[in-house]
N, C-alpha and C. Protein backbone atom coordinates (compact mmCIF):
# COMPACT_ATOMS: atom_id res chain seq x y z
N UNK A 1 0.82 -1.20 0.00
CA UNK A 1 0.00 0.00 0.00
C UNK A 1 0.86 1.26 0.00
N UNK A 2 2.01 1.37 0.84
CA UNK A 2 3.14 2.56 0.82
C UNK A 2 4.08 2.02 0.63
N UNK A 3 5.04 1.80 -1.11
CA UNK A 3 5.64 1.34 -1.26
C UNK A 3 6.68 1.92 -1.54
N UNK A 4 6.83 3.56 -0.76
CA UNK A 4 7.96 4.61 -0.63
C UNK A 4 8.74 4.20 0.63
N UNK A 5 7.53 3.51 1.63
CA UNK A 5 7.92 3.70 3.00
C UNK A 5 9.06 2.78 3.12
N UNK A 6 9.98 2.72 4.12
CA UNK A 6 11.01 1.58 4.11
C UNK A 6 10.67 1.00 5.56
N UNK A 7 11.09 -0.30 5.73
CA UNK A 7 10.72 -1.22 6.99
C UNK A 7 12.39 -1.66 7.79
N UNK A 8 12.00 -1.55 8.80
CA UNK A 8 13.55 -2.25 9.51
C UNK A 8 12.31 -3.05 10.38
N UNK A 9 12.95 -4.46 10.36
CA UNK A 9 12.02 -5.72 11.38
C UNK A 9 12.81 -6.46 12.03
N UNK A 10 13.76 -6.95 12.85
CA UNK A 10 14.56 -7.49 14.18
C UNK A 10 14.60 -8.48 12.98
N UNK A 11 13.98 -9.68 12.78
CA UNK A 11 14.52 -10.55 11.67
C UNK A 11 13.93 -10.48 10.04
N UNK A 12 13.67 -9.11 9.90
CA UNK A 12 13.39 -9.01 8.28
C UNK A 12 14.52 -8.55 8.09
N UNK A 13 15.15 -7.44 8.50
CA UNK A 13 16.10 -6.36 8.03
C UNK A 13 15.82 -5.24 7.50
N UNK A 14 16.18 -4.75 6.67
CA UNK A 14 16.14 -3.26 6.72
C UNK A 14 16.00 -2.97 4.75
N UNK A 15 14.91 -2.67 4.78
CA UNK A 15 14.21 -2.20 3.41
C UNK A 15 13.89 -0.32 3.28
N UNK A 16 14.63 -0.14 2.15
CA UNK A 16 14.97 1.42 1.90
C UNK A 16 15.03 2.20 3.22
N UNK A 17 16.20 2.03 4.20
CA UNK A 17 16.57 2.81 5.28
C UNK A 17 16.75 4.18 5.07
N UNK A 18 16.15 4.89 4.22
CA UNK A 18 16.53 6.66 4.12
C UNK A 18 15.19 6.61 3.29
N UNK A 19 13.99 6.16 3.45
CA UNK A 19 13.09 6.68 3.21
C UNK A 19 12.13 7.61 4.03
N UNK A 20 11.81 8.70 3.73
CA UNK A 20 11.08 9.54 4.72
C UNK A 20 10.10 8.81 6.14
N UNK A 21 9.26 8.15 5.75
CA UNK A 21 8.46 6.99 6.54
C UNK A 21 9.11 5.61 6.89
N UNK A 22 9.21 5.09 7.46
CA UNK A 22 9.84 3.92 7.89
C UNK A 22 9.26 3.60 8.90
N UNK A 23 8.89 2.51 9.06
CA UNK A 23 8.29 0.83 9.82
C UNK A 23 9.46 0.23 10.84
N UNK A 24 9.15 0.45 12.10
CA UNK A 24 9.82 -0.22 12.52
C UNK A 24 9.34 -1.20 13.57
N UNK A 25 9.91 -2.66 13.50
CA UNK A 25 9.05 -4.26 13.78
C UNK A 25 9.98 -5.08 14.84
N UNK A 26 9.24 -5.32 15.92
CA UNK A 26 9.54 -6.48 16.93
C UNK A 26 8.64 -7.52 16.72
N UNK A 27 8.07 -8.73 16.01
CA UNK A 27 7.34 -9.37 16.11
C UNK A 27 7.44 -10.13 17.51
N UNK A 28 8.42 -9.92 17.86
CA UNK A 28 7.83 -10.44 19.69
C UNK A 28 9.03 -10.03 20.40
N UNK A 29 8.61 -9.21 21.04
CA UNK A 29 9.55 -8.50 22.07
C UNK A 29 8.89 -8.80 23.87
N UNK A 30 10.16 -10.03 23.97
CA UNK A 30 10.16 -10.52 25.11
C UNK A 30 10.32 -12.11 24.77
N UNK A 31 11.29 -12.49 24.03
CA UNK A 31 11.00 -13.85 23.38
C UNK A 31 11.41 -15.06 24.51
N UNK A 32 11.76 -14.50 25.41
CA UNK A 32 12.17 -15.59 26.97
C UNK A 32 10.74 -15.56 26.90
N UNK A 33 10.14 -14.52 27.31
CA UNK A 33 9.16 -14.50 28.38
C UNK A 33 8.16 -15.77 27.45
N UNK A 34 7.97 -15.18 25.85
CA UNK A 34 7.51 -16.19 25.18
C UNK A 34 7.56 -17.51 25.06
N UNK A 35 8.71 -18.37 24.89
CA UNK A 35 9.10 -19.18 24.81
C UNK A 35 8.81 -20.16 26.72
N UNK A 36 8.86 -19.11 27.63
CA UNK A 36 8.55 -20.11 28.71
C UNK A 36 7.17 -19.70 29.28
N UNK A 37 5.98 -19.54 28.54
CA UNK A 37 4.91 -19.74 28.39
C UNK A 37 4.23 -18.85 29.09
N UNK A 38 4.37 -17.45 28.96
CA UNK A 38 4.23 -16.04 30.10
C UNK A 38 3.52 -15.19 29.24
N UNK A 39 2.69 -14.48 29.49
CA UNK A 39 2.27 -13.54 28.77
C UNK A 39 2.66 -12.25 28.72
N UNK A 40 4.26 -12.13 28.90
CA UNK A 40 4.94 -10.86 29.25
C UNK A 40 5.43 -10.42 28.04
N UNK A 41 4.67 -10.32 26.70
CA UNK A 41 6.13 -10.21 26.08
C UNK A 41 4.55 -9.76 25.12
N UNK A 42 4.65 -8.76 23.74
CA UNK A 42 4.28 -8.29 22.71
C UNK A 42 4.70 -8.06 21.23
N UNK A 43 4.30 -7.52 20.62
CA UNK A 43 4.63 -7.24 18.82
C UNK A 43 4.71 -5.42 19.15
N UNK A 44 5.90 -4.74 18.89
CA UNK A 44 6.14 -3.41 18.88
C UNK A 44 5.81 -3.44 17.32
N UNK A 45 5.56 -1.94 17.29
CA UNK A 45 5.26 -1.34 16.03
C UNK A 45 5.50 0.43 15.99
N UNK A 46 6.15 0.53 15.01
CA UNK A 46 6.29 2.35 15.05
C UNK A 46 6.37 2.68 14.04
N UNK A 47 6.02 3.64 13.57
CA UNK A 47 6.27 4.30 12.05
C UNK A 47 6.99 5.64 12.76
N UNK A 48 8.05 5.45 12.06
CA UNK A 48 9.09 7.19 11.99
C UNK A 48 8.87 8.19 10.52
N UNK A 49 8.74 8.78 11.18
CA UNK A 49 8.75 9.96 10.28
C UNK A 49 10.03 10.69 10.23
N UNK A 50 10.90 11.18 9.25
CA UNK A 50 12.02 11.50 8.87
C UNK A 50 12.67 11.37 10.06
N UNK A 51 13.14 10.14 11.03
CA UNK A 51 13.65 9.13 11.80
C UNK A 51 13.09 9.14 12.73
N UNK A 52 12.29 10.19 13.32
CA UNK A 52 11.56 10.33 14.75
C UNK A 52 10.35 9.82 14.65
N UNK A 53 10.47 8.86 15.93
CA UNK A 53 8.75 7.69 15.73
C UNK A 53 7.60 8.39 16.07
N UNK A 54 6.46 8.55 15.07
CA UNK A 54 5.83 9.20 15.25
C UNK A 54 4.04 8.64 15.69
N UNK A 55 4.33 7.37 15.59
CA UNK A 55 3.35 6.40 16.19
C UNK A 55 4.54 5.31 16.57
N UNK A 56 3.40 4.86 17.94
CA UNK A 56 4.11 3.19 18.48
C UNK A 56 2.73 2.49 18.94
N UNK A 57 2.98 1.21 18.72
CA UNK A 57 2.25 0.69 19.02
C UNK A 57 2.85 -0.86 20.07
N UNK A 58 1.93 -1.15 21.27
CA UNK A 58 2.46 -2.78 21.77
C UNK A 58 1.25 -3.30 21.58
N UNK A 59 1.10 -4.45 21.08
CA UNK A 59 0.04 -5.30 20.85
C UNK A 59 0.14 -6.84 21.65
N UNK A 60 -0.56 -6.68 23.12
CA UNK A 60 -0.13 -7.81 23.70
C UNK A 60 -1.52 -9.59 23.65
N UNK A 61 -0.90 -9.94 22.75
CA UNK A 61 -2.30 -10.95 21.73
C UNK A 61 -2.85 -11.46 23.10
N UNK A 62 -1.84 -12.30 23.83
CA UNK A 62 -2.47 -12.92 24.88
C UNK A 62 -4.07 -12.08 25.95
N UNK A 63 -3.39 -10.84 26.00
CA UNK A 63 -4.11 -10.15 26.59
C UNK A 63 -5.33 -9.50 25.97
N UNK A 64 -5.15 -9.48 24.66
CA UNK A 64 -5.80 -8.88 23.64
C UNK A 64 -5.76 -7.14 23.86
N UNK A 65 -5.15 -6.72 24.47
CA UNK A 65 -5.02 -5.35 24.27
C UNK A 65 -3.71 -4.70 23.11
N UNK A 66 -4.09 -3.55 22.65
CA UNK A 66 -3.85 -2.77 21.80
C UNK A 66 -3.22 -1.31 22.45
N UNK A 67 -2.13 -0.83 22.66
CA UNK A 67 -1.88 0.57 22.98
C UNK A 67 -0.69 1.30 22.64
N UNK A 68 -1.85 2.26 21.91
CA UNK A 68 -1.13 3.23 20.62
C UNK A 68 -0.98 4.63 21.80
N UNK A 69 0.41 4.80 21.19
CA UNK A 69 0.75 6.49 21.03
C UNK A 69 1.13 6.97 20.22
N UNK A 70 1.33 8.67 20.15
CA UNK A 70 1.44 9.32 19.24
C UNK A 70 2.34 10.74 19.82
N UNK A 71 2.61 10.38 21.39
CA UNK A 71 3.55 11.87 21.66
C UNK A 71 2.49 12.64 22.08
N UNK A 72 1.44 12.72 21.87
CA UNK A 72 0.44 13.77 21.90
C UNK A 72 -0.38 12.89 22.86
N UNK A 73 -0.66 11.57 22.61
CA UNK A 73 -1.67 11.20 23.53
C UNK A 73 -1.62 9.69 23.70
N UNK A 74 -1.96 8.49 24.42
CA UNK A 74 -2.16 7.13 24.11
C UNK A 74 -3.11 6.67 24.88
N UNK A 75 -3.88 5.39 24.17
CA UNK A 75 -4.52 4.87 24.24
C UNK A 75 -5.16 3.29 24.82
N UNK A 76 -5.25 2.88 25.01
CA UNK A 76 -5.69 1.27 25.55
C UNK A 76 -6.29 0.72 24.90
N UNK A 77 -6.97 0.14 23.82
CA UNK A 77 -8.09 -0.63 23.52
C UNK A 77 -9.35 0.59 23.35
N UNK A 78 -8.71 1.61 22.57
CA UNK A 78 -9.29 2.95 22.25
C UNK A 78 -10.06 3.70 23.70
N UNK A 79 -9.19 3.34 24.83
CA UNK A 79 -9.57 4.44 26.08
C UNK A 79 -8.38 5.24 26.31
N UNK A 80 -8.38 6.58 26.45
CA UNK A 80 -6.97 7.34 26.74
C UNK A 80 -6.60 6.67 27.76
N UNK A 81 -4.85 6.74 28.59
CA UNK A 81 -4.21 6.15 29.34
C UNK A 81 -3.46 7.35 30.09
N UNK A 82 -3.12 7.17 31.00
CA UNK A 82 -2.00 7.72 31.85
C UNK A 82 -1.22 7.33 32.43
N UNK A 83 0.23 8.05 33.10
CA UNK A 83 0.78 7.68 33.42
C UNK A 83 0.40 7.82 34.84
N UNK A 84 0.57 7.31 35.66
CA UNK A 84 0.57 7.10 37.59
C UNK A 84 1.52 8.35 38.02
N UNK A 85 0.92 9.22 39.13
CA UNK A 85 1.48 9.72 39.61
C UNK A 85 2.58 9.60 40.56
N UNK A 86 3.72 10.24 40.73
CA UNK A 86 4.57 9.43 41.78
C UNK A 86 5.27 10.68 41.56
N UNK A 87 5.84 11.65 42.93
CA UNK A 87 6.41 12.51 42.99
C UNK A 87 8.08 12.20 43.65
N UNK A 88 8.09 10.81 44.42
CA UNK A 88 9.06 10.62 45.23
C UNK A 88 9.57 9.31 44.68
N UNK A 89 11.04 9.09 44.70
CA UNK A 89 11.69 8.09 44.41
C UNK A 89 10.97 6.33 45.35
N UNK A 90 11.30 7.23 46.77
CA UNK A 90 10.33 6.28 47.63
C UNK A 90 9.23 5.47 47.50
N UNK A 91 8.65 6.68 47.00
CA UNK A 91 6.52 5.83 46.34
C UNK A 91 6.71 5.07 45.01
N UNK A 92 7.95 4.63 44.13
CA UNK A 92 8.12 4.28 43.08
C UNK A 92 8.39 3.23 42.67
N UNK A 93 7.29 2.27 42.04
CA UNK A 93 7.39 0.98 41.25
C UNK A 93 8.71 0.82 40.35
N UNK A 94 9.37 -0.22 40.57
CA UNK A 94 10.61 -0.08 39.66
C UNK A 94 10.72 -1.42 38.85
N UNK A 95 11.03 -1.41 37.45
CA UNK A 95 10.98 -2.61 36.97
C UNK A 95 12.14 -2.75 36.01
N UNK A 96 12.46 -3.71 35.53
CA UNK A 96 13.77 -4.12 34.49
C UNK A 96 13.42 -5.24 33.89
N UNK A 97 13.94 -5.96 32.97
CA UNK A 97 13.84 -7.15 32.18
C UNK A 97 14.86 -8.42 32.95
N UNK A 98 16.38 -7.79 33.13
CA UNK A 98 17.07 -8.24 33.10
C UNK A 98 17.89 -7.87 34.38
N UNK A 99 17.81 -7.86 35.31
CA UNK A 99 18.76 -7.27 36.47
C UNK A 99 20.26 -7.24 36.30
N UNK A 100 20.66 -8.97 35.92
CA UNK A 100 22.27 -9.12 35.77
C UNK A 100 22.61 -8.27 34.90
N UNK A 101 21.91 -7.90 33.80
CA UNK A 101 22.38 -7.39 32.88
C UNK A 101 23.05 -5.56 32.82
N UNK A 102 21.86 -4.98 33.66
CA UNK A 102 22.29 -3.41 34.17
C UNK A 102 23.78 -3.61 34.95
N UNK A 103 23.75 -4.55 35.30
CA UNK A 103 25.74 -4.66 36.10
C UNK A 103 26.52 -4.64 34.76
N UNK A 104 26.06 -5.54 33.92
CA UNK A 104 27.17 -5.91 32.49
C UNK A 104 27.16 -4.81 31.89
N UNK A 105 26.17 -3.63 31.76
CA UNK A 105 26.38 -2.63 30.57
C UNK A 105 26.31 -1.48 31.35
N UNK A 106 25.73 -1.46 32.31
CA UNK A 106 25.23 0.15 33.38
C UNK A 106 26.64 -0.07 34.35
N UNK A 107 26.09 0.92 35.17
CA UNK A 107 26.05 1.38 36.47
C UNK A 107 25.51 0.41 37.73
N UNK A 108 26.11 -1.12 37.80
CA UNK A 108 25.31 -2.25 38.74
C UNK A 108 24.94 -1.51 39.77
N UNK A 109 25.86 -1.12 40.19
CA UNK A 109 25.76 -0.62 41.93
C UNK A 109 25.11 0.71 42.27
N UNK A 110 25.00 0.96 41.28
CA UNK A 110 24.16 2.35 41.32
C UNK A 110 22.26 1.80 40.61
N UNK A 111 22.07 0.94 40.24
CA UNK A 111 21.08 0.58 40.03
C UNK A 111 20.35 -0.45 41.78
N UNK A 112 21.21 -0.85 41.66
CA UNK A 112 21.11 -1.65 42.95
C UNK A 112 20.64 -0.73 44.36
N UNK A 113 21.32 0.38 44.17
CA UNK A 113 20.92 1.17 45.22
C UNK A 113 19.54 1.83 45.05
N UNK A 114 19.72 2.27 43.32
CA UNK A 114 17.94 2.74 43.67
C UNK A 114 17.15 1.38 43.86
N UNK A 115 17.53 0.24 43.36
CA UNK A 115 16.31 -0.70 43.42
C UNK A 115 16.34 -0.86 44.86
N UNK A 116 16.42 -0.40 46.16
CA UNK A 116 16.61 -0.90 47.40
C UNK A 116 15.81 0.41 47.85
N UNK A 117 15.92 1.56 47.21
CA UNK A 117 15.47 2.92 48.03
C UNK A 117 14.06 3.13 47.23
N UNK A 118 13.43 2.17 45.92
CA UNK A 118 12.11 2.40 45.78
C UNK A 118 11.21 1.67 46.84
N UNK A 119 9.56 1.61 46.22
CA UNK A 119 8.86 0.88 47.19
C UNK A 119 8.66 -0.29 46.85
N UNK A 120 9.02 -1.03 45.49
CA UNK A 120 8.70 -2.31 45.05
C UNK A 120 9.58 -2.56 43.85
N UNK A 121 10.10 -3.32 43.84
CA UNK A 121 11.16 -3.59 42.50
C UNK A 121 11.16 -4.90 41.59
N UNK A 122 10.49 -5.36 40.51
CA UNK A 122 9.94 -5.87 40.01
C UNK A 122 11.08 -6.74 38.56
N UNK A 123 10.43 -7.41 38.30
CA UNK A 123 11.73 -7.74 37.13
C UNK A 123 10.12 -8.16 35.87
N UNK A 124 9.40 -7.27 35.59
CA UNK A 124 8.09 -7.49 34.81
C UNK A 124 8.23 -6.68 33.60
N UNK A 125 9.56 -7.14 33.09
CA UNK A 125 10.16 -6.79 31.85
C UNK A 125 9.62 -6.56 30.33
N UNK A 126 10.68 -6.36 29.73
CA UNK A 126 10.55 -5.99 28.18
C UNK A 126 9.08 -5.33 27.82
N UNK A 127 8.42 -5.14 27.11
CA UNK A 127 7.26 -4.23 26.69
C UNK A 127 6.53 -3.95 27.44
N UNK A 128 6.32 -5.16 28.51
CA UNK A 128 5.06 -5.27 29.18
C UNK A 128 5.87 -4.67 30.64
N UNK A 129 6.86 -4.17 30.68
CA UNK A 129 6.90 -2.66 31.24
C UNK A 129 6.89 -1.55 31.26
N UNK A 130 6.89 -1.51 30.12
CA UNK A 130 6.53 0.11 29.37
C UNK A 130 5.13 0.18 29.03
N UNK A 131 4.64 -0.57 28.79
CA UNK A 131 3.31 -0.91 29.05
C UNK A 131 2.12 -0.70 30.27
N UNK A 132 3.36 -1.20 31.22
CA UNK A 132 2.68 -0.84 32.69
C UNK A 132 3.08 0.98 33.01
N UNK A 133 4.20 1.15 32.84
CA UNK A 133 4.49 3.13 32.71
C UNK A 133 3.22 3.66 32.17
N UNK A 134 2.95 3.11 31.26
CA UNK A 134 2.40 4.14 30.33
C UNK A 134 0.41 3.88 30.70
N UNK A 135 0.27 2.91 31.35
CA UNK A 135 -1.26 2.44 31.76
C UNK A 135 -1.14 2.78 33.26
N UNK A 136 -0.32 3.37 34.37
CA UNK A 136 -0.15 3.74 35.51
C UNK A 136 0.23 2.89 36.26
N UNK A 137 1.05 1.31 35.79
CA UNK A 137 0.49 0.03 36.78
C UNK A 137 2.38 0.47 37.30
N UNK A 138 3.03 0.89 37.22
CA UNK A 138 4.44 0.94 38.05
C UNK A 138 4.91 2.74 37.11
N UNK A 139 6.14 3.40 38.26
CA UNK A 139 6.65 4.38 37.71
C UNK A 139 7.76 4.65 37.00
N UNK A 140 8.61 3.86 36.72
CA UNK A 140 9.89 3.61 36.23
C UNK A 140 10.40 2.15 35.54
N UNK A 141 10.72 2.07 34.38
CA UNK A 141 10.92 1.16 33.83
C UNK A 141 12.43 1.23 32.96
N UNK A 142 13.21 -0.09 33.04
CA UNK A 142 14.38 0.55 32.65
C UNK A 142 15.24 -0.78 32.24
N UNK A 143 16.09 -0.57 30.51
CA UNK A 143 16.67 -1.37 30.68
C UNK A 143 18.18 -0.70 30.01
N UNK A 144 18.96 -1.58 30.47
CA UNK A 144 20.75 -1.15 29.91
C UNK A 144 20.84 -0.98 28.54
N UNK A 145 20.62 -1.90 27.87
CA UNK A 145 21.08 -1.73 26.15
C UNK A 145 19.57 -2.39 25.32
N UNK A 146 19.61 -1.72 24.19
CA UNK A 146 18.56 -1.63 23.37
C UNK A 146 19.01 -1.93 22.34
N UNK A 147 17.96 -2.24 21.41
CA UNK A 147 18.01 -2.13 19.61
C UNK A 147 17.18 -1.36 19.25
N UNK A 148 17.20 -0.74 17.80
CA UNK A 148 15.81 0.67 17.66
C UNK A 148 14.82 -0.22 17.68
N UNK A 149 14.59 -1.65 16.88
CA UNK A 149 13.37 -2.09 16.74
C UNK A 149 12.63 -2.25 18.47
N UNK A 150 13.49 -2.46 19.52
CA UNK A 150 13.25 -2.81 20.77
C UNK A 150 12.55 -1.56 21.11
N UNK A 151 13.08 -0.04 20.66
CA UNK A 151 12.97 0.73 21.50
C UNK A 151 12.20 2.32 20.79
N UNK A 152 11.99 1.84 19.67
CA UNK A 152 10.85 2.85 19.03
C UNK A 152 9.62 3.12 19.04
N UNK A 153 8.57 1.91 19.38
CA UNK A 153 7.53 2.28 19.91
C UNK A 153 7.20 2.43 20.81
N UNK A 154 8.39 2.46 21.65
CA UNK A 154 7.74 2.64 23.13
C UNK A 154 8.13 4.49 23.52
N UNK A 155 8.46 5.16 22.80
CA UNK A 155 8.95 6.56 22.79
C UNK A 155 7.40 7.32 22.62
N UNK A 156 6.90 7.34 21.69
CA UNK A 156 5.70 8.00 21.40
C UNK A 156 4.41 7.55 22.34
N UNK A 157 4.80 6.31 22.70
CA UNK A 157 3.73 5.98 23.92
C UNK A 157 3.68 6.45 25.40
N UNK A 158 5.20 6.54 25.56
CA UNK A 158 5.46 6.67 26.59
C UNK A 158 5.19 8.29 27.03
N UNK A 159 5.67 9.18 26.04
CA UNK A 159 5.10 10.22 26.27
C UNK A 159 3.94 10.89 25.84
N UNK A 160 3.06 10.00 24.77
CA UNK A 160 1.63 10.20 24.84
C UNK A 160 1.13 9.92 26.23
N UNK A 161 1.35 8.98 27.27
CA UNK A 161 0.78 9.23 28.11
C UNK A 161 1.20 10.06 29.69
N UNK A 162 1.91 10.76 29.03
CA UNK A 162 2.71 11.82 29.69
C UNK A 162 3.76 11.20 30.77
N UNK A 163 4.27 10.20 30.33
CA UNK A 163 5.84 10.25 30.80
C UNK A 163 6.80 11.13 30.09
N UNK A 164 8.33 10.31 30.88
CA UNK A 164 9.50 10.42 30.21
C UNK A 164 9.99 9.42 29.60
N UNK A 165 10.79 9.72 28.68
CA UNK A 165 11.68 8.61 28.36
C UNK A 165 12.77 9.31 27.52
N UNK A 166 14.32 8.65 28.05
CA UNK A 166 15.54 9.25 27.65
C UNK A 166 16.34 7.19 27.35
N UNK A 167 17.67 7.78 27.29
CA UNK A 167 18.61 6.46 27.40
C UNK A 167 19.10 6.73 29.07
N UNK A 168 19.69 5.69 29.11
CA UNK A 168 20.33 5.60 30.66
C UNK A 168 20.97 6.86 31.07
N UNK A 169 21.52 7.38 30.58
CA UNK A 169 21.86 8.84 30.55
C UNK A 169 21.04 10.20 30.78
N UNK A 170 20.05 9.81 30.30
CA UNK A 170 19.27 11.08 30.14
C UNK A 170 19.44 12.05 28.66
N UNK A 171 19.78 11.19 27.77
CA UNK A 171 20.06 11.79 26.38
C UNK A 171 18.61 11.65 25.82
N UNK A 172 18.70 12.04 24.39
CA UNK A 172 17.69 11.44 23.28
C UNK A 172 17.50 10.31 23.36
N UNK A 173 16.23 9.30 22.95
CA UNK A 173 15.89 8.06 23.52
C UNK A 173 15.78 7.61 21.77
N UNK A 174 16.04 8.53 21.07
CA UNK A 174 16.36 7.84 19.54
C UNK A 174 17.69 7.62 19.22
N UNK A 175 18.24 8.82 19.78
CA UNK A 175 19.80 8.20 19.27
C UNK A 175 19.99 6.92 20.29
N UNK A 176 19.88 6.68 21.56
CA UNK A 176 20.32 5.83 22.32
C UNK A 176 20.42 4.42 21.95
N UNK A 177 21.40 3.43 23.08
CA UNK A 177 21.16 1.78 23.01
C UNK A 177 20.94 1.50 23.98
N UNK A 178 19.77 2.59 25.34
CA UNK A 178 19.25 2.44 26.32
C UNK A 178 18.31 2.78 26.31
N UNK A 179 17.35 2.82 27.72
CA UNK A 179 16.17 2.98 27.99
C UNK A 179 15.56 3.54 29.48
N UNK A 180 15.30 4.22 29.68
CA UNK A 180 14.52 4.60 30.98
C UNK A 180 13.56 4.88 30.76
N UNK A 181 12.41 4.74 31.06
CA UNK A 181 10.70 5.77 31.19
C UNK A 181 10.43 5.59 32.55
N UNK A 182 9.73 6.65 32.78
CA UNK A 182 8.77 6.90 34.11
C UNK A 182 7.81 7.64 33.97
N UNK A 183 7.18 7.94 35.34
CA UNK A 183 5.89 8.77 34.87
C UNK A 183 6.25 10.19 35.08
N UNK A 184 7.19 10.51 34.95
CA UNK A 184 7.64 12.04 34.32
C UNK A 184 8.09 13.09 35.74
N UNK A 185 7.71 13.40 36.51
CA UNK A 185 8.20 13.82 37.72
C UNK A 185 9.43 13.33 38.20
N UNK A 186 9.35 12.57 37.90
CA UNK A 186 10.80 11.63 39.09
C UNK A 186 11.97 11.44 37.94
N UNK A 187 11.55 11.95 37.08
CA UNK A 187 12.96 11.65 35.99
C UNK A 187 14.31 11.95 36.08
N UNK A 188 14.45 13.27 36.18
CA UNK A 188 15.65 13.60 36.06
C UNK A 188 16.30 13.13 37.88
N UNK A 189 15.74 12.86 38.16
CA UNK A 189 16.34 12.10 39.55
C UNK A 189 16.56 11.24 39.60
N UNK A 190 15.41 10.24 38.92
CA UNK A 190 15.74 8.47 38.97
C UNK A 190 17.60 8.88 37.82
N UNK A 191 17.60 9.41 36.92
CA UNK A 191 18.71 9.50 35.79
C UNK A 191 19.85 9.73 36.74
N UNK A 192 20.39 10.45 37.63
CA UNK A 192 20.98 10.98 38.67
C UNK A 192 21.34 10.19 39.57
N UNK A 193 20.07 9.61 39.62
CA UNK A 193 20.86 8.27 40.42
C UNK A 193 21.43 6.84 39.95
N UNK A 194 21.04 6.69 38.75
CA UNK A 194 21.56 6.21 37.55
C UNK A 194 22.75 6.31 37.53
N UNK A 195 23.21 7.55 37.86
CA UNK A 195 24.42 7.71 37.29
C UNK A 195 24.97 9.12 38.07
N UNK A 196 25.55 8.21 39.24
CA UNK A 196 26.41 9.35 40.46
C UNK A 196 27.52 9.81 39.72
């Protein structure tokens, strides 16, 4: 149907990469969680517009929900969404995919410390934590290293429903090969402590 647009897909590859519109595809992001019979894991979807994603979508089948953003706003199964309020590091749901892994590429010991000074620390990973950011169910979600297909639709969602989201740093969350979101208050602090 748009046969200007170009597609990058985790195992398709990458079809006209400098086309204005571009597709970008996780057909299952969370493939542990998949493979050992969990319903933690979804199909990302984003279309970029001259590289910045300008829709995302997670589509979690098991669950049958659908939730689109657009930067401007997101959705559930066509009900707007929000993010959970949380002003204090303290009151803050914390989640990751991979724990060992923030030691191998982050800041271990500095992750370790915030996961000890939130109120609940969770390992309810890959989409279906950004998922929970962005529907109010935890405030911070975070992982060490990324791929774009991993990490493009969850940008426009995340701040359609008025989070944040940067790389581990606190940079651009397009250029990055990281990830943080929260529900937007506590950001530049959770990042800080990220990274003493």
């Amino acid at each position: 149907r748009y046969p200007d647009h170009g597609v990058l897909g985790e195992e398709y590859g990458s079809h006209q990469p400098h086309a204005a519109y571009r597709w970008v595809l996780d057909p299952i992001d969370g493939t542990k969680a998949f493979v050992s019979g969990t319903y933690l894991f979804g199909t990302l979807i984003a279309l970029l517009k001259e590289g910045r994603p300008a829709l995302g979508v997670i589509h979690q089948p098991i669950m049958g929900d659908f939730l689109v953003g657009t930067g401007e706003g997101a959705w559930l199964n066509g009900r707007p969404v929000h993010t959970a309020p949380c002003t204090r590091i303290e009151d803050a749901i914390l989640l990751t995919t991979d724990h060992w892994q923030v030691g191998r590429e982050q800041n271990g010991p500095a992750f370790e410390a915030l996961s000890k000074r939130v109120k609940r620390y969770n390992n309810w990973g890959d989409c279906h934590g950004y998922y929970l950011v962005a529907t109010g169910g935890a405030h911070i979600m975070g992982d060490p290293v990324m791929n774009e297909w991993d990490l493009m639709a969850l940008i426009p969602i995340i701040e359609g429903a008025g989070g944040r989201i940067t790389d581990w740093q606190g940079r651009d969350p397009v250029t990055g090969h990281s990830i943080v979101a929260t529900c937007g208050p506590i950001h530049d602090e959770v990042i800080a402590a990220l990274n003493p």
